[in-house]
Protein backbone atom coordinates (compact mmCIF):
# COMPACT_ATOMS: atom_id res chain seq x y z
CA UNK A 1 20.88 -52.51 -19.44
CA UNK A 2 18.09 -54.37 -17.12
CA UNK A 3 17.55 -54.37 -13.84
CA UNK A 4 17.56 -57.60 -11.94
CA UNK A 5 17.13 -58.57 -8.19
CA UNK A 6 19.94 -60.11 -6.41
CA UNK A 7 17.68 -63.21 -5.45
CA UNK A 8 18.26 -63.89 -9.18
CA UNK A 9 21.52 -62.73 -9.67
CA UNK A 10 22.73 -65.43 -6.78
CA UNK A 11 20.29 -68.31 -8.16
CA UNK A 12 21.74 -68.38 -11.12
CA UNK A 13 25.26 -67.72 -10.27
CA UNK A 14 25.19 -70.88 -7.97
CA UNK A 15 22.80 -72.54 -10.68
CA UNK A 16 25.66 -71.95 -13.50
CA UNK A 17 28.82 -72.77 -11.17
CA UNK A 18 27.76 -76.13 -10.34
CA UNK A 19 26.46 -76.54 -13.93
CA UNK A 20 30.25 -76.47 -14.74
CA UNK A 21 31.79 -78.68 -11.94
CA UNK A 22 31.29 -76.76 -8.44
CA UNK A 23 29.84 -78.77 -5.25
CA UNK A 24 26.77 -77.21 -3.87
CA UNK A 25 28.45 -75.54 -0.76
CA UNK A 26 31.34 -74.17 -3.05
CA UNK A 27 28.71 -72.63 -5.15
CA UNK A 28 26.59 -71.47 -2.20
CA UNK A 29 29.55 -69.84 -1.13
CA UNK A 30 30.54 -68.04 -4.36
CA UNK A 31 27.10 -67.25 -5.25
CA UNK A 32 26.78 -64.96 -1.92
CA UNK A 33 30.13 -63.02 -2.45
CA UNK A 34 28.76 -62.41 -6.04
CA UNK A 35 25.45 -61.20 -4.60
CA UNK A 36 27.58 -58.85 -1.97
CA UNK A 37 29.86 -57.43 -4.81
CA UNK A 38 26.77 -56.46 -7.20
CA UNK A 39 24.57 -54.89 -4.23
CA UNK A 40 27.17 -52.82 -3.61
CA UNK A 41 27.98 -51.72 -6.30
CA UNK A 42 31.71 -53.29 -6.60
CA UNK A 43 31.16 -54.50 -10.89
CA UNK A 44 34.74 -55.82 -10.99
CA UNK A 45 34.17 -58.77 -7.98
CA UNK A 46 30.65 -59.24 -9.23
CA UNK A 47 29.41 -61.01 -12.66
CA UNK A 48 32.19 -59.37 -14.24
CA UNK A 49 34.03 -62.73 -12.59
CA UNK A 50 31.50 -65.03 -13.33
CA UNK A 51 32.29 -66.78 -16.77
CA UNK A 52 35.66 -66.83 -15.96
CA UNK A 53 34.97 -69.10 -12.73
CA UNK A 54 32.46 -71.08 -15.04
CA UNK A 55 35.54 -71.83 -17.42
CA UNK A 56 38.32 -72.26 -15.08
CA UNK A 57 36.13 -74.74 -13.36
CA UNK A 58 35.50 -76.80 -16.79
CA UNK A 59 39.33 -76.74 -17.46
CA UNK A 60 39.89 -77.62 -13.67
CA UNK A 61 42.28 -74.35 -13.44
CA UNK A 62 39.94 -74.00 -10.53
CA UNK A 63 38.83 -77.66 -8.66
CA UNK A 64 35.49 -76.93 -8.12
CA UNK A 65 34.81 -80.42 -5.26
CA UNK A 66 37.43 -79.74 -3.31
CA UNK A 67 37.31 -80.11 0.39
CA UNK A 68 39.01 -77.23 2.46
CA UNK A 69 41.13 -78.78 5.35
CA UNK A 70 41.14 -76.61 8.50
CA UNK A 71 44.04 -77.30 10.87
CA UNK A 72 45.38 -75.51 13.95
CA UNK A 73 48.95 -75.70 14.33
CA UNK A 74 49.39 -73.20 17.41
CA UNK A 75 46.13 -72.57 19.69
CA UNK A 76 45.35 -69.09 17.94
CA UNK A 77 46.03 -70.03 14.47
CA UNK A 78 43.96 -71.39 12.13
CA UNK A 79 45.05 -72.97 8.46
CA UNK A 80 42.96 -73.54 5.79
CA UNK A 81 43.86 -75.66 2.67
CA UNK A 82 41.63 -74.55 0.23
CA UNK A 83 42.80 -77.36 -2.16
CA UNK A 84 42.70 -75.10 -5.43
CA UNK A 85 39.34 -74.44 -4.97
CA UNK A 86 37.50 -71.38 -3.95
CA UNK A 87 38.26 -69.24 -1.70
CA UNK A 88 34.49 -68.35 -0.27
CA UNK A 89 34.09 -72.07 0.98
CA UNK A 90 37.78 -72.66 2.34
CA UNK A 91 36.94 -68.97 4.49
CA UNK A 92 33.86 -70.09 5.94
CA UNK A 93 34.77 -73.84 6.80
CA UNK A 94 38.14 -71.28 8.78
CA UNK A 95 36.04 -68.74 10.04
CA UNK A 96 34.14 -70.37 12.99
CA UNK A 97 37.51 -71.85 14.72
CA UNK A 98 39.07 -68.21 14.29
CA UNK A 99 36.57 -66.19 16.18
CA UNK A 100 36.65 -68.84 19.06
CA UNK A 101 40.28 -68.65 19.06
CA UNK A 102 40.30 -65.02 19.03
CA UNK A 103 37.24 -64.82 21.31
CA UNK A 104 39.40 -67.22 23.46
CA UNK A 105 42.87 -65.45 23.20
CA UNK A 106 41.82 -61.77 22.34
CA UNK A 107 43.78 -62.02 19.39
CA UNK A 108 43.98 -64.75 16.27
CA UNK A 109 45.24 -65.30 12.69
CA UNK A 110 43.16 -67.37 9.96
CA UNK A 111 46.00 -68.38 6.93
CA UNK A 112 43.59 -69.65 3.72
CA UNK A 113 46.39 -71.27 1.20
CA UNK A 114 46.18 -72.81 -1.96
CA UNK A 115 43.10 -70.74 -3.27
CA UNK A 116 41.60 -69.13 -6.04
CA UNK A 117 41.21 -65.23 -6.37
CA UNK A 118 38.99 -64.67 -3.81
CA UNK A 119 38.24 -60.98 -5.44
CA UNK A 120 36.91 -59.05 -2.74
CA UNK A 121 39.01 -59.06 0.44
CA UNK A 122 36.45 -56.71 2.26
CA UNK A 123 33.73 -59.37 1.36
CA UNK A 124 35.84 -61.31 4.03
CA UNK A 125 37.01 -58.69 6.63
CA UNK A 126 33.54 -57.52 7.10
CA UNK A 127 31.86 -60.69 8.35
CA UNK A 128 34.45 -61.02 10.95
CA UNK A 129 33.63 -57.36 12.05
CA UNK A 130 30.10 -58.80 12.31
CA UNK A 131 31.05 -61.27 14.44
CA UNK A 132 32.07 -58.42 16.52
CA UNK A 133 35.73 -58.84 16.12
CA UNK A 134 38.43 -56.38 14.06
CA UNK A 135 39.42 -57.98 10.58
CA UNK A 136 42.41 -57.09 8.84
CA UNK A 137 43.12 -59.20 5.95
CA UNK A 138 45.40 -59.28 2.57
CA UNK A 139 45.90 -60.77 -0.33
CA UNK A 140 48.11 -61.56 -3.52
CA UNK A 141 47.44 -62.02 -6.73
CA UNK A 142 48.50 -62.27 -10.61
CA UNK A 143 52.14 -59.69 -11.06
CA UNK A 144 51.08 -56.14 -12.57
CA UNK A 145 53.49 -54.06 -10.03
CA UNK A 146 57.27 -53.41 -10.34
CA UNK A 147 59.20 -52.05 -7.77
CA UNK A 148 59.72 -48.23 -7.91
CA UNK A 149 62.24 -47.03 -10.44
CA UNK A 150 62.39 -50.29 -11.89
CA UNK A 151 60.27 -52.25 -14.74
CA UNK A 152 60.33 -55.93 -13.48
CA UNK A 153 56.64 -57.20 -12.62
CA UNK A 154 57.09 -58.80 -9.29
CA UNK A 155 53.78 -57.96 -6.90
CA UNK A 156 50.28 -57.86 -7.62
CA UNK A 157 47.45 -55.48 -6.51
CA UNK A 158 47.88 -57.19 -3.30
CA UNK A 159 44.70 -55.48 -1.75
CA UNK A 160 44.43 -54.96 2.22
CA UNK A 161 40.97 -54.41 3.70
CA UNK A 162 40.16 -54.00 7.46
CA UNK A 163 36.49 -53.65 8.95
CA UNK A 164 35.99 -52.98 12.66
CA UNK A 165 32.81 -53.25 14.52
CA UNK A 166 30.78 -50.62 16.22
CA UNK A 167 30.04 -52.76 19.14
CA UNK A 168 26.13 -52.67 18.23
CA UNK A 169 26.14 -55.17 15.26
CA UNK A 170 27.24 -53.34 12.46
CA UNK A 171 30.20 -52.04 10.94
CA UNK A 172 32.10 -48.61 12.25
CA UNK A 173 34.69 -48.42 9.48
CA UNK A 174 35.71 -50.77 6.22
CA UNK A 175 37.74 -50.00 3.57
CA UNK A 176 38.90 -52.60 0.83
CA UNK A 177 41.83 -51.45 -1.63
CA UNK A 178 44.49 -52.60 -3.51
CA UNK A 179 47.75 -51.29 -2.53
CA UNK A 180 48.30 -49.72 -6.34
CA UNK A 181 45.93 -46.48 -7.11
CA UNK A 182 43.53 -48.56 -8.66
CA UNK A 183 42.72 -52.11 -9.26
CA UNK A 184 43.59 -54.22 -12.12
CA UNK A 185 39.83 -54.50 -13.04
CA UNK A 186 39.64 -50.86 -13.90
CA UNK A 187 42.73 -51.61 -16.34
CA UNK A 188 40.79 -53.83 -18.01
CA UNK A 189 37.46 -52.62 -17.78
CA UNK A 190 38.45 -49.60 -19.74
CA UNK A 191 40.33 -52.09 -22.55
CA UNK A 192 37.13 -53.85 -23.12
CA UNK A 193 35.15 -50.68 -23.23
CA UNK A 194 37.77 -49.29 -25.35
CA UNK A 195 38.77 -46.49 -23.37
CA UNK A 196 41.43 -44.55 -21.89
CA UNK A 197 42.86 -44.43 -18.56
CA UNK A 198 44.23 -41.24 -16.41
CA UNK A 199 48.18 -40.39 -16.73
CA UNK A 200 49.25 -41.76 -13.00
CA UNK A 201 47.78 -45.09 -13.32
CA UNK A 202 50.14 -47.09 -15.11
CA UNK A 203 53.59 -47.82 -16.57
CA UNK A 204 54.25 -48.81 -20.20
CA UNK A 205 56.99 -51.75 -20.57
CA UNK A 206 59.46 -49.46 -20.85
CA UNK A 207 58.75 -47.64 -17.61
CA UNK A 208 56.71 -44.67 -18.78
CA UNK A 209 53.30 -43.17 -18.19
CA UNK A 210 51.01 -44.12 -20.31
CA UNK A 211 46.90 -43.46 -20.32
CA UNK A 212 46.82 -46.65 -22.87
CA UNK A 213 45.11 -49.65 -20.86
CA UNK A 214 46.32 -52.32 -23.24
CA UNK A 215 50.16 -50.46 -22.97
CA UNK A 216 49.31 -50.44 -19.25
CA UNK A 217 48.61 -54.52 -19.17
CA UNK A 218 51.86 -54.92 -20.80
CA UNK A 219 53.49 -52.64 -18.38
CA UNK A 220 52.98 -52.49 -14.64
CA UNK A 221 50.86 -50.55 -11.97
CA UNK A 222 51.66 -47.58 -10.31
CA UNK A 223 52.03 -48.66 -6.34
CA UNK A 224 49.50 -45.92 -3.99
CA UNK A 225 51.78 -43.28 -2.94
CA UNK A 226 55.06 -44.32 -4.49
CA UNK A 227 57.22 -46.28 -1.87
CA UNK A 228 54.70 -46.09 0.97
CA UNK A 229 52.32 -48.25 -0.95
CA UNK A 230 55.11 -50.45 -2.36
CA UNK A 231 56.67 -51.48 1.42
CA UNK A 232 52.31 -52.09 2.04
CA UNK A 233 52.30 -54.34 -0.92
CA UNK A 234 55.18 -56.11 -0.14
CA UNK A 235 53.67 -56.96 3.37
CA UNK A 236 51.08 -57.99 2.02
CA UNK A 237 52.89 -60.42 -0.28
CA UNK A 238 54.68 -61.73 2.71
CA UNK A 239 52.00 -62.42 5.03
CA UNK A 240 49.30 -63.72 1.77
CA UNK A 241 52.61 -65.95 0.53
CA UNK A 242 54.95 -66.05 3.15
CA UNK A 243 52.51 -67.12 5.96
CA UNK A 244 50.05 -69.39 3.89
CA UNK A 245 52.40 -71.49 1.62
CA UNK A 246 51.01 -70.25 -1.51
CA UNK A 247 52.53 -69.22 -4.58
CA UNK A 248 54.27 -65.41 -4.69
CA UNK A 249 52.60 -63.50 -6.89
CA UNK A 250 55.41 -63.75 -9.55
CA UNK A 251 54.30 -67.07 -10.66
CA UNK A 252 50.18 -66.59 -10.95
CA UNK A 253 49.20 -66.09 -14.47
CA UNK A 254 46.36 -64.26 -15.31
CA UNK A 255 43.66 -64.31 -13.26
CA UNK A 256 40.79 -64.72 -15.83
CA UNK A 257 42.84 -67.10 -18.31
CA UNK A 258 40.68 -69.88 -18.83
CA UNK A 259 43.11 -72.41 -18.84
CA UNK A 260 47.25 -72.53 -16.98
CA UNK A 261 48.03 -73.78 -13.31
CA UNK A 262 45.91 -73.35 -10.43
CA UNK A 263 45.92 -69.46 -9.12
CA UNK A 264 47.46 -70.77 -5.68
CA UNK A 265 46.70 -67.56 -3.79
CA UNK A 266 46.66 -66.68 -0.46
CA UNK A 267 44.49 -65.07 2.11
CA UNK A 268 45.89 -63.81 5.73
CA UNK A 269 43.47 -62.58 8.33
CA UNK A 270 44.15 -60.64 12.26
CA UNK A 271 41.17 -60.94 13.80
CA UNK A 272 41.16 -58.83 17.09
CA UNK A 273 38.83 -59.20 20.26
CA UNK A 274 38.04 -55.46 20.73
CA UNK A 275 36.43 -56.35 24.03
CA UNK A 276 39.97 -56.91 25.76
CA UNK A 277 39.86 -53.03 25.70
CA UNK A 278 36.93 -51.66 27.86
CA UNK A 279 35.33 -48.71 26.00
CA UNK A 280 36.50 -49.66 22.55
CA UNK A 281 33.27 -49.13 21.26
CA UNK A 282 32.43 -45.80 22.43
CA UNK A 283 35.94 -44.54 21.26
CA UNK A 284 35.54 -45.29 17.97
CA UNK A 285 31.97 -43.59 18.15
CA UNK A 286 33.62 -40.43 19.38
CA UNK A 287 36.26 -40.74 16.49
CA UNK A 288 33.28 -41.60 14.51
CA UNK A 289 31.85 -38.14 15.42
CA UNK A 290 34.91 -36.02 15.01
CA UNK A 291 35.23 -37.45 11.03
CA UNK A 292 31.95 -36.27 10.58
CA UNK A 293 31.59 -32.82 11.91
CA UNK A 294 32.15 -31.87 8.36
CA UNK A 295 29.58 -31.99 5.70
CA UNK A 296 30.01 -34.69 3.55
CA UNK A 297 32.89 -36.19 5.74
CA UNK A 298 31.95 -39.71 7.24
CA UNK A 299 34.01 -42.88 8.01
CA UNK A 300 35.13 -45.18 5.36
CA UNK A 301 32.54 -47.81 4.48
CA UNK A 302 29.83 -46.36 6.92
CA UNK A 303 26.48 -46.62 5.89
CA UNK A 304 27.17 -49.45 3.66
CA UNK A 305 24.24 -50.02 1.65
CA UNK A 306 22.37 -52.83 -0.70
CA UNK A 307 20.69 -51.55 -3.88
CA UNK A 308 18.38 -54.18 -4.66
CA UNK A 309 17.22 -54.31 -8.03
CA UNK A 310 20.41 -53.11 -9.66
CA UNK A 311 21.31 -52.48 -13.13
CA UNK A 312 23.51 -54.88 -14.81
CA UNK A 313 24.17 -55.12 -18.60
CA UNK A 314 22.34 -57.03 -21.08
CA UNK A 315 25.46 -59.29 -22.57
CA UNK A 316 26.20 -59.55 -18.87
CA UNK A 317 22.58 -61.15 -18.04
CA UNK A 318 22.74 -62.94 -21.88
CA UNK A 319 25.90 -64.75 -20.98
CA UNK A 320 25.04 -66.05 -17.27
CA UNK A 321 21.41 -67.24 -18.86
CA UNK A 322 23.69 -69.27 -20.98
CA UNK A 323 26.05 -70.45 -18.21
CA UNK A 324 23.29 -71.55 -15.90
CA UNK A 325 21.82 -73.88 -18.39
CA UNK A 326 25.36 -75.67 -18.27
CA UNK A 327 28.29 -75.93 -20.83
């Protein structure tokens, strides 16, 4: 284990993606989400990803000089077509247009299609709550979740992450999950580290629990809550499919595969002009307030911090040295 700034950690992820085939502003883009992910302490959006961009951009599972095409079909909706690439670049190139329209209309939607994983959704959410706008967003991704009382794979995680401003510049509440208890990472986090995983996580093929990650990866997920987090993973496969032209999530194959068909994911955003409503901001203060009366209560994703140097793992470090000096 080492400790390394995240001035490094972004230099070389940018230096090793367009090593293997990314444009500059692709990588830029990237390279910043990575940075994000491993300040906060979120492993499983971070390097953990990085190789497997590297090599999906060499086998062109991900197109790596791509140009996103922003259109507006309706006055408060904005398409991007991310063109297989990344989904970091196609976002930004989206994002601008969306806060004017929303800005413009008090309320817009930003529909990124055709893109890879973009990993984490609150990575996205959170700069429109910058802005000074609500972000709600979803996702889709690879198929790890059958329907309840069945054993048929036919969702993915299909995270949902919403951030909403505090009126002063930063961020009053965030929270970025998957709509299963936990992520897929975790799954396979723990088969790598050769470990096991608690009873309530996962299915076995045959529709048992099972604390076995590699059982689990043959299996499905457990959806949050049973049917309440199915019916929110199911929206979230119709507005991240249904409303961006992308592929459902029963025809992704594995995210990290180096090679197979593009991931064709998509990404559906609400952003919401929270100053149609006079005294927005000082309500959610007040809600703020009542959350935390209680010690150790707080908001989710308040005081969001950066560690800066932070610990990452030596083969970790090893392998994006190697990745940086090119293929």
């Amino acid at each position: 284990m080492s400790h390394q700034t995240l001035d490094d950690i972004e230099a070389l992820t940018k230096k090793a993606l367009v090593a293997h085939g990314a444009t500059v502003f692709a990588a830029t883009e990237v390279a910043r989400a990575v940075r994000q992910a491993e300040g906060r302490g979120n492993k499983i959006c971070g390097l953990y990803y990085v190789e497997s961009y590297c090599l999906q951009l060499r086998s062109g599972r991900v197109v790596g000089d791509t140009s996103p095409v922003v259109t507006t079909p309706r006055p408060a909706t904005v398409h991007v077509d991310a063109g297989y690439g990344f989904a970091q670049p196609a976002f930004a190139l989206g994002l601008v247009p969306a806060l004017d329209a929303a800005r413009q209309f008090g309320t817009a939607t930003l529909a990124v299609g055709h893109a890879h994983t973009c990993t984490s959704l609150g990575y996205f959410t959170e700069q429109i709550a910058r802005a000074g706008f609500i972000g709600v967003g979803f996702t889709n991704a690879s198929p790890i979740v059958a329907p309840p009382g069945g054993k048929t794979r036919v969702i993915g995680t299909n995270p949902i992450a919403c951030s909403v401003p505090d009126g002063a510049g930063d961020i009053a509440m965030q929270f970025d999950q998957s709509t299963t208890t936990v992520a897929l990472g975790k799954i396979t986090m723990a088969q790598a580290a050769g470990q096991q995983i608690p009873l309530g996580w996962a299915l076995d093929e045959t529709g048992a629990p099972t604390t076995d990650p590699e059982a689990a990866l043959k299996g499905s997920l457990v959806s949050m809550g049973g049917y309440k987090g199915w019916g929110f993973g199911l929206m979230a496969e119709i507005l991240a499919a249904g409303m961006t032209g992308s592929v459902l999530s029963r025809d992704v194959k594995p995210l990290k595969a180096p090679t197979g068909p593009h991931h064709d994911l998509g990404q559906f955003y609400i952003l919401i002009d929270p100053g149609t409503s006079p005294g927005f901001a000082a309500r959610v203060a007040a809600l703020a307030e009542a959350v935390g009366l209680d010690e150790g209560a707080r908001m989710p994703g308040q005081r969001l911090e950066m560690a800066d140097p932070v610990h990452v793992g030596a083969p970790i470090w090893s392998r994006l040295l190697e990745l940086a000096n090119g293929p």
